[in-house]
Protein backbone atom coordinates (compact mmCIF):
# COMPACT_ATOMS: atom_id res chain seq x y z
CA UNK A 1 19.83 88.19 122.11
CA UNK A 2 18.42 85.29 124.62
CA UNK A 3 15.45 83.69 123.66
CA UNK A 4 12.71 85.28 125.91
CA UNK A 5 13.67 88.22 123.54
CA UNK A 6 13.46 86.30 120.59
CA UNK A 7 10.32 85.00 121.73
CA UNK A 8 8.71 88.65 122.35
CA UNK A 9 10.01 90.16 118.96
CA UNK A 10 8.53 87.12 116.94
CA UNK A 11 5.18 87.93 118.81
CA UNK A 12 5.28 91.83 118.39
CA UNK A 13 6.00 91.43 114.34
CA UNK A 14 3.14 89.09 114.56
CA UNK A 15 0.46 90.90 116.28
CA UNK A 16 0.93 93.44 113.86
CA UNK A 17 1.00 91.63 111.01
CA UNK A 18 -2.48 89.86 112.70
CA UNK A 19 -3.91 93.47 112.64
CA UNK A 20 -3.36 93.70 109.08
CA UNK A 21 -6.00 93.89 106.83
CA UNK A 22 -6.81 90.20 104.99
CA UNK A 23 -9.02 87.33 104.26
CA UNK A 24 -8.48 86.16 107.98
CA UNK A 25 -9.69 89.64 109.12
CA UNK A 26 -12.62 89.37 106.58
CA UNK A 27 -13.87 86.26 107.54
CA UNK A 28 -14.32 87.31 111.38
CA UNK A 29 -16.18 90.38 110.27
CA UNK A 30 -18.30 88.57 107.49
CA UNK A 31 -19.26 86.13 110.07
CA UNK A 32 -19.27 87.59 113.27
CA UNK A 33 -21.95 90.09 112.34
CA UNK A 34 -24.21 87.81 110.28
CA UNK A 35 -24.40 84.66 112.16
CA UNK A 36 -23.16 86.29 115.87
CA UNK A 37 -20.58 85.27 118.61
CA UNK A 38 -20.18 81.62 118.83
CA UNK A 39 -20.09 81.58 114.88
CA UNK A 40 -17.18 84.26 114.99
CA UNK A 41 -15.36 82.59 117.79
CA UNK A 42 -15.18 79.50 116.52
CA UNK A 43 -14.06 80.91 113.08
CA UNK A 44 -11.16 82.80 115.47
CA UNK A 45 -10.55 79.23 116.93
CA UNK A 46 -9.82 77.58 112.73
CA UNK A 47 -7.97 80.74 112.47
CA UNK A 48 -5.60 80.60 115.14
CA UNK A 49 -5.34 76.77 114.82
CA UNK A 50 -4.53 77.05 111.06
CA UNK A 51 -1.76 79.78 112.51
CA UNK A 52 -0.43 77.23 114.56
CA UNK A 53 0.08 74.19 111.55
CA UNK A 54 2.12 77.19 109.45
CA UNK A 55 4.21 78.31 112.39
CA UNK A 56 4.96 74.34 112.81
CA UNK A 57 5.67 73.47 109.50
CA UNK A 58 8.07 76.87 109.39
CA UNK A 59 9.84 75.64 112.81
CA UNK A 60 10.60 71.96 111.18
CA UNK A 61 11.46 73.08 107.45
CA UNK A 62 8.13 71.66 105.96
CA UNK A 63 6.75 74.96 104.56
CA UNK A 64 10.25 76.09 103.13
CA UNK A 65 10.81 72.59 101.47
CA UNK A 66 6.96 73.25 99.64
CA UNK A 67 8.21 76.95 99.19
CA UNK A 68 11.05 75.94 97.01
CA UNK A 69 9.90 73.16 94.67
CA UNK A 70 7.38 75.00 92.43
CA UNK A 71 4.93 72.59 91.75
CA UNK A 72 4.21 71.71 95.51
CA UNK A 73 3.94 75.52 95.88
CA UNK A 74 1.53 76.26 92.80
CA UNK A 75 -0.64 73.70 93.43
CA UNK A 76 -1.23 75.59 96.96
CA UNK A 77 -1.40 78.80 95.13
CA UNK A 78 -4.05 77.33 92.95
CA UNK A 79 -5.97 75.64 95.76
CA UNK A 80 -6.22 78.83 97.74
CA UNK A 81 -6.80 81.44 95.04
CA UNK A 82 -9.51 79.04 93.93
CA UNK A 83 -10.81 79.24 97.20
CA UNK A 84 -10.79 82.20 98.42
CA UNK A 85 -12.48 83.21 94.84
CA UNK A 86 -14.99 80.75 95.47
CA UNK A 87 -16.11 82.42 99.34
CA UNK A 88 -16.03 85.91 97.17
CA UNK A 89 -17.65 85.43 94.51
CA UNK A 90 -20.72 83.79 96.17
CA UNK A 91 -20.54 86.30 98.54
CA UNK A 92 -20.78 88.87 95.75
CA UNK A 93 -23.75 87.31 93.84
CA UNK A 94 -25.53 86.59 97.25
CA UNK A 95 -25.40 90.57 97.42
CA UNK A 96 -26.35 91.47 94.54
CA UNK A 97 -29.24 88.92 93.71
CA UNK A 98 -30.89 88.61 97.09
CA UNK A 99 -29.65 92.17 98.96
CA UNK A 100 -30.08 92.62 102.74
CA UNK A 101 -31.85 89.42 103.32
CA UNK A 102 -31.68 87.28 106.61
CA UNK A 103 -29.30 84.91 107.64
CA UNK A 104 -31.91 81.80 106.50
CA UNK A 105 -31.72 82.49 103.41
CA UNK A 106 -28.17 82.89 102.58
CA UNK A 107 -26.58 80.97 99.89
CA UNK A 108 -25.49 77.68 100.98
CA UNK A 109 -21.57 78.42 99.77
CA UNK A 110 -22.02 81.23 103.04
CA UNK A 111 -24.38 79.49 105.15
CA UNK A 112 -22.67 78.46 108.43
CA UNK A 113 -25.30 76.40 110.42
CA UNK A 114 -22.57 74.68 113.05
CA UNK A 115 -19.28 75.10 114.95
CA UNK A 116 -17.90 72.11 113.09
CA UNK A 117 -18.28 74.41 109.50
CA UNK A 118 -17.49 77.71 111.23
CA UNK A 119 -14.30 76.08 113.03
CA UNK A 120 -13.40 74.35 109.19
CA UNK A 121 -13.81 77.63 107.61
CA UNK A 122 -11.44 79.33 109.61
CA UNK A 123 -8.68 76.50 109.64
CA UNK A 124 -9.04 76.17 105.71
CA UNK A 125 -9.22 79.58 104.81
CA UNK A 126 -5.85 80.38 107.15
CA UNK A 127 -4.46 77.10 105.76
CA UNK A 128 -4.62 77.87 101.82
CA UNK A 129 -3.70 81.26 101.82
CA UNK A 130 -0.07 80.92 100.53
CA UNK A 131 0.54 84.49 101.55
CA UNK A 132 1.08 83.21 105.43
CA UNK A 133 2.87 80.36 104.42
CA UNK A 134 5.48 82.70 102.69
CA UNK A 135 5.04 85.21 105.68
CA UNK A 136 6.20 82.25 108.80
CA UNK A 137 8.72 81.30 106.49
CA UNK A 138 10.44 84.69 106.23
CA UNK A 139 9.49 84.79 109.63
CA UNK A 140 10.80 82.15 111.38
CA UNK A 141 14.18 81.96 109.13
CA UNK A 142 15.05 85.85 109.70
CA UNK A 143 14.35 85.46 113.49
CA UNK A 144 14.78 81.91 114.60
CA UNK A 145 18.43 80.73 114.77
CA UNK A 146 19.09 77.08 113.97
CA UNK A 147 20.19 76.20 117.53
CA UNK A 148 17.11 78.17 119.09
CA UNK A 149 16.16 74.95 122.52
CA UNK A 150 13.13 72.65 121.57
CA UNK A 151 11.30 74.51 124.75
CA UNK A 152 11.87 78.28 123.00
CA UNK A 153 10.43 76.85 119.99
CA UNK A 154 7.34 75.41 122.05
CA UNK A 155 7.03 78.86 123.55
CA UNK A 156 6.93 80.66 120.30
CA UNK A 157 4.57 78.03 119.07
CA UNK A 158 2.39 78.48 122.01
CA UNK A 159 2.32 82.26 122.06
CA UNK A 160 1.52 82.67 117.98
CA UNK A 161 -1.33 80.57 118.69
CA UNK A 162 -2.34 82.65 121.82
CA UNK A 163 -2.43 85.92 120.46
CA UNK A 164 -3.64 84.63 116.96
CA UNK A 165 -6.92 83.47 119.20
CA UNK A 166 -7.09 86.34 121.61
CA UNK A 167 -7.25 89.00 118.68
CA UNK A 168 -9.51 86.90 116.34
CA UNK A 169 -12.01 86.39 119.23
CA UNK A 170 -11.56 89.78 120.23
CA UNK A 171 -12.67 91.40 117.09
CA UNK A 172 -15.54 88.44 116.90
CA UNK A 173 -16.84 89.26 120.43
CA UNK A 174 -16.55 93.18 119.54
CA UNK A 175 -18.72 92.81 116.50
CA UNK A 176 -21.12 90.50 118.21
CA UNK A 177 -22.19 92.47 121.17
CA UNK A 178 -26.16 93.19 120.82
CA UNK A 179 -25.67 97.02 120.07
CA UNK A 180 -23.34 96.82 117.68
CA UNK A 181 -24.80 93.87 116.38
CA UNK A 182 -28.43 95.45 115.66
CA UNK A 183 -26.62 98.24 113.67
CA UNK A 184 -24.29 96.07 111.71
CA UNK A 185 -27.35 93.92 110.63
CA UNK A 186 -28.55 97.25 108.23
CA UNK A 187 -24.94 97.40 106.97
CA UNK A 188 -24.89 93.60 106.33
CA UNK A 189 -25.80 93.51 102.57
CA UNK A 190 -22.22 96.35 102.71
CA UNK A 191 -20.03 94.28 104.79
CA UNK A 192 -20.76 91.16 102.37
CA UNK A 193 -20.13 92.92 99.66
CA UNK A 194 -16.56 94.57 100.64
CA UNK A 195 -15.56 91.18 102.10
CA UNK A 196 -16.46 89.04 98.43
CA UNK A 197 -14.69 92.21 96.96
CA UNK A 198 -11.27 91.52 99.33
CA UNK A 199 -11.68 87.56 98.95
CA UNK A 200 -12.16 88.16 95.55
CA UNK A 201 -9.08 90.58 94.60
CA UNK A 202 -7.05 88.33 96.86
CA UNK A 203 -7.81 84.83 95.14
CA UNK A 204 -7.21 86.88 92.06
CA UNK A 205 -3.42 87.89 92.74
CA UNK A 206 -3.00 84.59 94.12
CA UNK A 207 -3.92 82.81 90.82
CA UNK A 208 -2.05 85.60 88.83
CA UNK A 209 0.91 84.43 90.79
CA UNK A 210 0.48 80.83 90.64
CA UNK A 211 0.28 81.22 86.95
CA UNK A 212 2.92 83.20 85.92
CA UNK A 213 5.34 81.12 88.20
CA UNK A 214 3.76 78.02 86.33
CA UNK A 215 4.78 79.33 82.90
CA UNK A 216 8.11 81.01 83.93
């Protein structure tokens, strides 16, 4: 198999995996209804960016060298279960105290007021989920030989980051057009709640994890 078709079956199992649901997915629907476009597109933009660090460190042996000595890898488990608890379980008390209020009075753990926050949310959340770092890994070591050229490697990199943008910005721009947007606001007090309920479950099982491998 040459590279170019390397290159396009590393981006096909990728796009689908993109499509799949997590707390990537439910941070551009979170945000991209309540606080609009730009906010969602520059979450997409942390997103994609954060994609791009994991599919580097994969490519140059980093993230397997963290995936096999335990520590290095619990203490990312910890960090991102911890985390991504954090973003649900404010999200989940900002529901149930204060309901379908407005955007100006959201809890300050949710409140995005710039591009700066928006784009660090993204980059962190993508960053500290463990779950993608064990995903590029399989990834890249199942479908990247060894001797793969420095430029097929920059291509990969270049098209993981592509589509990871394209369909993060695409679902933020869907969600954020001004139809959908006024019927979404009604539903907002909903789509907080299901998204602290996936953050939630997710920083759950990643702690779980992090624990048990702790005290193996």
């Amino acid at each position: 198999m040459n590279e170019i078709s390397l290159v396009f079956t590393l981006a096909s199992v990728h796009f689908i995996a993109l499509m799949s649901p997590g707390p990537d997915v439910a941070l551009v629907i979170q945000n991209a209804t309540r606080y609009g476009r730009k906010t969602g597109l520059f979450i997409a933009l942390g997103l994609s960016c954060g994609i791009f660090l994991h599919s580097l460190l994969s490519l140059t042996g980093v993230s397997y060298l963290v995936h096999q000595h335990p520590v290095l890898f619990a203490i990312l488990q910890l960090a991102g279960g911890c985390y991504l608890l954090y973003l649900g379980f404010h999200a989940l008390r900002y529901t149930l105290q204060h309901g379908q209020a407005t955007t100006e009075q959201a809890h300050p753990a949710l409140l995005l007021s710039n591009k700066r926050q928006a784009f660090s949310r993204g980059l962190i959340t993508n960053i500290l989920n463990p779950k993608a770092l064990i995903f590029f890994i399989s990834l890249m070591s199942t479908l990247v030989p060894a001797d793969m050229s420095l430029q097929g490697k920059s291509l990969a990199l270049v098209i993981l980051w592509a589509l990871s943008l394209l369909w993060f910005a695409s679902l933020a721009w869907m969600l954020s057009t001004e139809r959908l947007q006024r019927r979404l606001q009604q539903t907002s007090r909903y789509i907080d709640a299901l998204c602290g309920v996936i953050f939630s479950i997710i920083g759950l099982i990643i702690l779980y994890q992090a624990l048990v491998s702790v005290t193996a």
